[in-house]
N, C-alpha and C. Protein backbone atom coordinates (compact mmCIF):
# COMPACT_ATOMS: atom_id res chain seq x y z
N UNK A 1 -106.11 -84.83 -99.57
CA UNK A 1 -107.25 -84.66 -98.70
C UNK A 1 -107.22 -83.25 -98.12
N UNK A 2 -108.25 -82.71 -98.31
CA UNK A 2 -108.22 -81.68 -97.45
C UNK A 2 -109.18 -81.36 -96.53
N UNK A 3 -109.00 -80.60 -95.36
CA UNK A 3 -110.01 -80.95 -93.58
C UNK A 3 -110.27 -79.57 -93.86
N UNK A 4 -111.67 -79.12 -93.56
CA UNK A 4 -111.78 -77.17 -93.25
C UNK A 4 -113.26 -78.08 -91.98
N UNK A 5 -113.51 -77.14 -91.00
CA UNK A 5 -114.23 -77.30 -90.47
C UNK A 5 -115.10 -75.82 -89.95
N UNK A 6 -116.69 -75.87 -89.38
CA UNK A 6 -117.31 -74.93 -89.19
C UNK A 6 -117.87 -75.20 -88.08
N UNK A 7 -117.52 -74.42 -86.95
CA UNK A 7 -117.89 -74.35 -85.75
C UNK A 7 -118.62 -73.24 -85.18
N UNK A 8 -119.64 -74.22 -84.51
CA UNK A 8 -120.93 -72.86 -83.58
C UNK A 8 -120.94 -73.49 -82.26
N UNK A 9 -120.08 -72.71 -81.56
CA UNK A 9 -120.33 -73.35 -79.89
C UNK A 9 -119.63 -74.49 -79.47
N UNK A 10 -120.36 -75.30 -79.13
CA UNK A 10 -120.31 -76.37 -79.01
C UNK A 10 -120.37 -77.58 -80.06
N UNK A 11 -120.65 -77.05 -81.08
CA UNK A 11 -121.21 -77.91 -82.67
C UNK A 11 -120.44 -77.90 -83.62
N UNK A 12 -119.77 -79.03 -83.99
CA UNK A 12 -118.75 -78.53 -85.28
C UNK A 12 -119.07 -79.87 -86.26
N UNK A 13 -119.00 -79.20 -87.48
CA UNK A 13 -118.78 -80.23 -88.61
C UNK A 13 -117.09 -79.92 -89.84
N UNK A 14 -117.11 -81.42 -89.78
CA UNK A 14 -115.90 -81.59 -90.46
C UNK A 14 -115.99 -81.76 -91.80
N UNK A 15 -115.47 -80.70 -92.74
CA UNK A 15 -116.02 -81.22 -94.39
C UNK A 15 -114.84 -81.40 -95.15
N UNK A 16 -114.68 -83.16 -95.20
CA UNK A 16 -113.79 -83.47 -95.65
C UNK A 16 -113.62 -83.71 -97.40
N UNK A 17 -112.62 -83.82 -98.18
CA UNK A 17 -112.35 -83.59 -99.49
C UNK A 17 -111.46 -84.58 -100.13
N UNK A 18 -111.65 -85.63 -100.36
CA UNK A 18 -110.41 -86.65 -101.32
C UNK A 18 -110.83 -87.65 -100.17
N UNK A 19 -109.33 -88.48 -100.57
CA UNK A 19 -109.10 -89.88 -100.25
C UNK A 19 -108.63 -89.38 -98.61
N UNK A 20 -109.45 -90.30 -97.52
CA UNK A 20 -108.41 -90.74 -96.17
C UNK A 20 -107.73 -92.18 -96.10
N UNK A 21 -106.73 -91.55 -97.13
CA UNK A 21 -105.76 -92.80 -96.61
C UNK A 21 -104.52 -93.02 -95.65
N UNK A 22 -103.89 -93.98 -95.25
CA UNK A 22 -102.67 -93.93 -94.53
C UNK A 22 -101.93 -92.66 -94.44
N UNK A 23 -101.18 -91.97 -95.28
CA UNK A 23 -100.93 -91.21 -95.69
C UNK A 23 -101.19 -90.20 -94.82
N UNK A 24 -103.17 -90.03 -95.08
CA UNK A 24 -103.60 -88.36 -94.90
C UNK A 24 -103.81 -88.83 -93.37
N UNK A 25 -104.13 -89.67 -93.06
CA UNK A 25 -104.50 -90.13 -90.99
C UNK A 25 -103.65 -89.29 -90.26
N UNK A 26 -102.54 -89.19 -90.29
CA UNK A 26 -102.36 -87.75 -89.76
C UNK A 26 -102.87 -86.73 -89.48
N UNK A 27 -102.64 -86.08 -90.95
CA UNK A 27 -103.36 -84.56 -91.01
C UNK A 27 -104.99 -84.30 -90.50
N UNK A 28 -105.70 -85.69 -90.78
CA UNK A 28 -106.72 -85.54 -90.18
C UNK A 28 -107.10 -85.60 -88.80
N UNK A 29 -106.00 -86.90 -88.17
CA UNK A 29 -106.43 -86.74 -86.44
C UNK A 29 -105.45 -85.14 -85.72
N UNK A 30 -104.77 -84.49 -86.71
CA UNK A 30 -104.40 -83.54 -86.12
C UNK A 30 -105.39 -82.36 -86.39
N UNK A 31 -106.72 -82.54 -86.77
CA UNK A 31 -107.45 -81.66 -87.35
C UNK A 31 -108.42 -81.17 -86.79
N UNK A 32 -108.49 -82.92 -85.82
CA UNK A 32 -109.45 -82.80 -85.09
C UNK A 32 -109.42 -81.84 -83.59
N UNK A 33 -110.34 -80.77 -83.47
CA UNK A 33 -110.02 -80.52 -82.17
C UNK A 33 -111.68 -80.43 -81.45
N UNK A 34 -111.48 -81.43 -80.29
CA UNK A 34 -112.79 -81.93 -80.07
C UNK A 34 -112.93 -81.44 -78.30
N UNK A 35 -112.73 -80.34 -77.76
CA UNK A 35 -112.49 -79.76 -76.67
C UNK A 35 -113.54 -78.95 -76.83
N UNK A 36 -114.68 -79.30 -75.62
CA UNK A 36 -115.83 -78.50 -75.59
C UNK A 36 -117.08 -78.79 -77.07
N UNK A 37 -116.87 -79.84 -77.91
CA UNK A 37 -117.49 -80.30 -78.96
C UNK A 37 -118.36 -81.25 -78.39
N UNK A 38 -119.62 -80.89 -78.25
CA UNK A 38 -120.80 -81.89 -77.95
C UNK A 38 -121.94 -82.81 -79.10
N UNK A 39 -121.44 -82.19 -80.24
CA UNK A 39 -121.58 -82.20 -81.48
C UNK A 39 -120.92 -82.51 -82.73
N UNK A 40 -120.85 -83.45 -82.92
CA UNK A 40 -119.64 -83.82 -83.98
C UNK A 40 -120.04 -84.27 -85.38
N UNK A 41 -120.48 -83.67 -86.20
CA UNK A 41 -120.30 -84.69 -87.61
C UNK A 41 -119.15 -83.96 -88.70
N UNK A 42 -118.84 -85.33 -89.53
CA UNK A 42 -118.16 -85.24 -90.06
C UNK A 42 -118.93 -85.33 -91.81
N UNK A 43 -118.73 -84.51 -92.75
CA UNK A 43 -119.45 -84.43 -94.11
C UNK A 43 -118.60 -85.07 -95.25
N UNK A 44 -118.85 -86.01 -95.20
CA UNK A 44 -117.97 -87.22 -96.57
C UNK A 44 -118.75 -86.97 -97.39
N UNK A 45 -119.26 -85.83 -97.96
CA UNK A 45 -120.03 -85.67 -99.27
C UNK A 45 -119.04 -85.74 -101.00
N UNK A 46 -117.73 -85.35 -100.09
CA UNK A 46 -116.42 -85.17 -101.33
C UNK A 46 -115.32 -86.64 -100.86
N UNK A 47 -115.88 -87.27 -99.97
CA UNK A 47 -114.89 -88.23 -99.69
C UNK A 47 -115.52 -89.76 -100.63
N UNK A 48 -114.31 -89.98 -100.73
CA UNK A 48 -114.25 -90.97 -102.57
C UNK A 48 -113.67 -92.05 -101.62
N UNK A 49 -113.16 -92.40 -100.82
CA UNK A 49 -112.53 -93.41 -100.04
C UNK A 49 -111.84 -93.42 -98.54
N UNK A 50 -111.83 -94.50 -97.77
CA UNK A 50 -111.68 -94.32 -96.79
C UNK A 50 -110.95 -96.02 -96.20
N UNK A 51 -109.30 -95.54 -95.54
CA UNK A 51 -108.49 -95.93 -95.55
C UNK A 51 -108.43 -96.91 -93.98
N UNK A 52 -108.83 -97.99 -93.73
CA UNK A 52 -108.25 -98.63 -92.01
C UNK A 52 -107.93 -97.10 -91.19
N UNK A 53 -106.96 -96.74 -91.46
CA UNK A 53 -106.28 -95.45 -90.87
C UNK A 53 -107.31 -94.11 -90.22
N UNK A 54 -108.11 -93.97 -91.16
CA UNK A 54 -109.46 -93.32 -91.26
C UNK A 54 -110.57 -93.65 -90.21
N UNK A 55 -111.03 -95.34 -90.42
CA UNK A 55 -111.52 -95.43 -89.38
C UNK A 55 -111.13 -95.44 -88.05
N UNK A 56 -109.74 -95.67 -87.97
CA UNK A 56 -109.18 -95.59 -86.70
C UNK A 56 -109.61 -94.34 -86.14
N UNK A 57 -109.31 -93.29 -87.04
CA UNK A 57 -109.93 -91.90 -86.73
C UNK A 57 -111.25 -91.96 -86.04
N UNK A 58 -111.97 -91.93 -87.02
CA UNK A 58 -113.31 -92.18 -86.27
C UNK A 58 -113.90 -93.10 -85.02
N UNK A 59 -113.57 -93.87 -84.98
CA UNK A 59 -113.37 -94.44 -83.50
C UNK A 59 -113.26 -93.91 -82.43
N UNK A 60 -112.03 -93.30 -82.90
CA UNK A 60 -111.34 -92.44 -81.99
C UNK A 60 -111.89 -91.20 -81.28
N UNK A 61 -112.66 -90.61 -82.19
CA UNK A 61 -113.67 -89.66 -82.34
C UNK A 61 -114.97 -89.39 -81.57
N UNK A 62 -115.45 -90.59 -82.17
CA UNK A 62 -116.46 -91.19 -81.53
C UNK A 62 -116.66 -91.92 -80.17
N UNK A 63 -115.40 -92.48 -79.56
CA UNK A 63 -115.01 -92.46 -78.06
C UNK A 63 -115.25 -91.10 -77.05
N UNK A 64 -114.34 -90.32 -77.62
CA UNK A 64 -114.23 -88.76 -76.86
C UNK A 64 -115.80 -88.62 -77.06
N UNK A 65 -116.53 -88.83 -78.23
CA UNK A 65 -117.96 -88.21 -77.82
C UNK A 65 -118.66 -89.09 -76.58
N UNK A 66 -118.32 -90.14 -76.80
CA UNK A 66 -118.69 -91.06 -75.88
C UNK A 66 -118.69 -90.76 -74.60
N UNK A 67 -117.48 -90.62 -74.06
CA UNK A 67 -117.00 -90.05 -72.77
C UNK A 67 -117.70 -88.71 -72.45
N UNK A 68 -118.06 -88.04 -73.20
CA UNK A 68 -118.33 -86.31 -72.97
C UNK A 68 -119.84 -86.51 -72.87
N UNK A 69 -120.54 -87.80 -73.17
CA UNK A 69 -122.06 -87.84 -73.49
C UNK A 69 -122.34 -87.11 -74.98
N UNK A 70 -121.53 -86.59 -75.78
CA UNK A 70 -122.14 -85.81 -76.78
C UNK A 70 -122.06 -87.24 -78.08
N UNK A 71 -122.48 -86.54 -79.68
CA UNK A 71 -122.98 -87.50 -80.38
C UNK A 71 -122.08 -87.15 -81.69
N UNK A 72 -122.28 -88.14 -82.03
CA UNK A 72 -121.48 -88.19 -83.96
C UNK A 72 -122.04 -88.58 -84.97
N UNK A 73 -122.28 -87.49 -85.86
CA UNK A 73 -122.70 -88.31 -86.91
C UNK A 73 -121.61 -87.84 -88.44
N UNK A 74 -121.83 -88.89 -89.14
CA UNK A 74 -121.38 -89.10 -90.35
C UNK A 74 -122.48 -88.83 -91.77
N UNK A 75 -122.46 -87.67 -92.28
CA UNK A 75 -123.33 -87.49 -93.46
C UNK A 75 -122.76 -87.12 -94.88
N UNK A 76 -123.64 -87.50 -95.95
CA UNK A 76 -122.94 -87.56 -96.99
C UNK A 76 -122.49 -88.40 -97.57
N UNK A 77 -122.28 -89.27 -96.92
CA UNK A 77 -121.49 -90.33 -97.22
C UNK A 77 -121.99 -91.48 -98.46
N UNK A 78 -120.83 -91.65 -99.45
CA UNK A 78 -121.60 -92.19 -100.45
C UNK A 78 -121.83 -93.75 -100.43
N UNK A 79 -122.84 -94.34 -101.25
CA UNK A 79 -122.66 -95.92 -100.46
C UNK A 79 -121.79 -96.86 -100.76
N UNK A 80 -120.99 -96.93 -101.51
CA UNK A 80 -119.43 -97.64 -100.79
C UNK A 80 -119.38 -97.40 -99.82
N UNK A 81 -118.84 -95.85 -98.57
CA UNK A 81 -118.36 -96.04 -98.04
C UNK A 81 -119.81 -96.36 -96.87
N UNK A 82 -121.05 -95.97 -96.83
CA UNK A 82 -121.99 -96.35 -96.09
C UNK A 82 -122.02 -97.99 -95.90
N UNK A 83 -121.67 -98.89 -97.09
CA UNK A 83 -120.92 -100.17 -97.02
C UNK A 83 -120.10 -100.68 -96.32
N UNK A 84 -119.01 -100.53 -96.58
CA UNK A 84 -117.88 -100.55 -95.41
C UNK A 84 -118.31 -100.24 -94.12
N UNK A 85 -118.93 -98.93 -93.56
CA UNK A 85 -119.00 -98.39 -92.50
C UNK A 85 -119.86 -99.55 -91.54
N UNK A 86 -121.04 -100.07 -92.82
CA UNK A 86 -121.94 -101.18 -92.19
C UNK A 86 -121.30 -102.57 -91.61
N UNK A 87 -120.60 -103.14 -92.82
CA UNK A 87 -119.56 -104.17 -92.43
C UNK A 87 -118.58 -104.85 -91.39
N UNK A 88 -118.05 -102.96 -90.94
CA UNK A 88 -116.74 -102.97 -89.70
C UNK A 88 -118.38 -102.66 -88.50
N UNK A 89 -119.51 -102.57 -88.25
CA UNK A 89 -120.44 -102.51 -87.36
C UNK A 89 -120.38 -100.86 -86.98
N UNK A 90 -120.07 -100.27 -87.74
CA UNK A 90 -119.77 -98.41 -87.49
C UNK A 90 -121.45 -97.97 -87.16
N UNK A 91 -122.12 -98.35 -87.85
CA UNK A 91 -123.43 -97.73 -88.35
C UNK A 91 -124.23 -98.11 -86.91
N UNK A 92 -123.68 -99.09 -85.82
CA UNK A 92 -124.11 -99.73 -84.99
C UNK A 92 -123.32 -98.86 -83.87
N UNK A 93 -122.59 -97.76 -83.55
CA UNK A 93 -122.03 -97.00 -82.85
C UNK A 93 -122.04 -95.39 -82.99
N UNK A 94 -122.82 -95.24 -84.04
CA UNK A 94 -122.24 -93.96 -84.69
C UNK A 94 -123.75 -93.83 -85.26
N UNK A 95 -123.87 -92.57 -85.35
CA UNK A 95 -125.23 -92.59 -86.66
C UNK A 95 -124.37 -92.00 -87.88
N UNK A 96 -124.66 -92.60 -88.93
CA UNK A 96 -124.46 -92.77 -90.25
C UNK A 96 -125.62 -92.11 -91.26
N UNK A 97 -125.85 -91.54 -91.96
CA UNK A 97 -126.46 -90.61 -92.68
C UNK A 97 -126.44 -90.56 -94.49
C-alpha cells in the first residue's frame, strides 16, 4: 500500500494505492495527519481492498472530523468496496462517492 497525500490549507486528500490490510493499518493511521484539516477525503480510486483494520481507520477519521465540525468524504471507490462500506452503515456517516 502506498499513502501520498495533497494538501491546500485546511483541505487534504489522501490517495491511496493497493490493499489496506492488517498489515498496512499502521502505516496508514500513521499517515494520517489531521491537525487543522477541515476537509478530509480519502481517493480509493487504486484501492482493490479494504481490511476491518482499514475501517477502523476511517472511523477513526471520521470522528476527529466530527469533533472539529469539518467533513469526509470517500471517492473513487470501486463497488465492492462502496458494498461493504454500505453494509458496516459507513455510507450513513460519511459521504461515500
Amino acid at each position: 500500500m502506498e499513502v501520498s497525500q495533497i494538501r491546500n490549507k485546511d483541505k487534504v486528500t489522501y490517495i491511496i494505492k493497493g490493499k489496506i490490510d492488517a498489515n498496512m493499518e499502521p502505516v496508514l493511521a500513521q499517515a494520517l495527519q489531521l491537525e487543522g484539516v477541515n476537509d478530509l477525503t480519502f481517493d480509493f480510486k487504486e484501492v482493490d481492498y479494504i481490511f476491518s483494520a482499514g475501517l477502523r481507520v476511517l472511523l477513526k477519521a471520521q470522528k476527529q472530523m466530527n469533533a472539529t465540525g469539518g467533513k469526509m468524504t470517500i471517492i473513487n471507490a470501486n463497488d465492492t468496496i462502496k458494498k461493504m462500506l454500505q453494509i458496516v452503515g459507513f455510507d450513513n456517516i460519511m459521504i461515500v462517492k
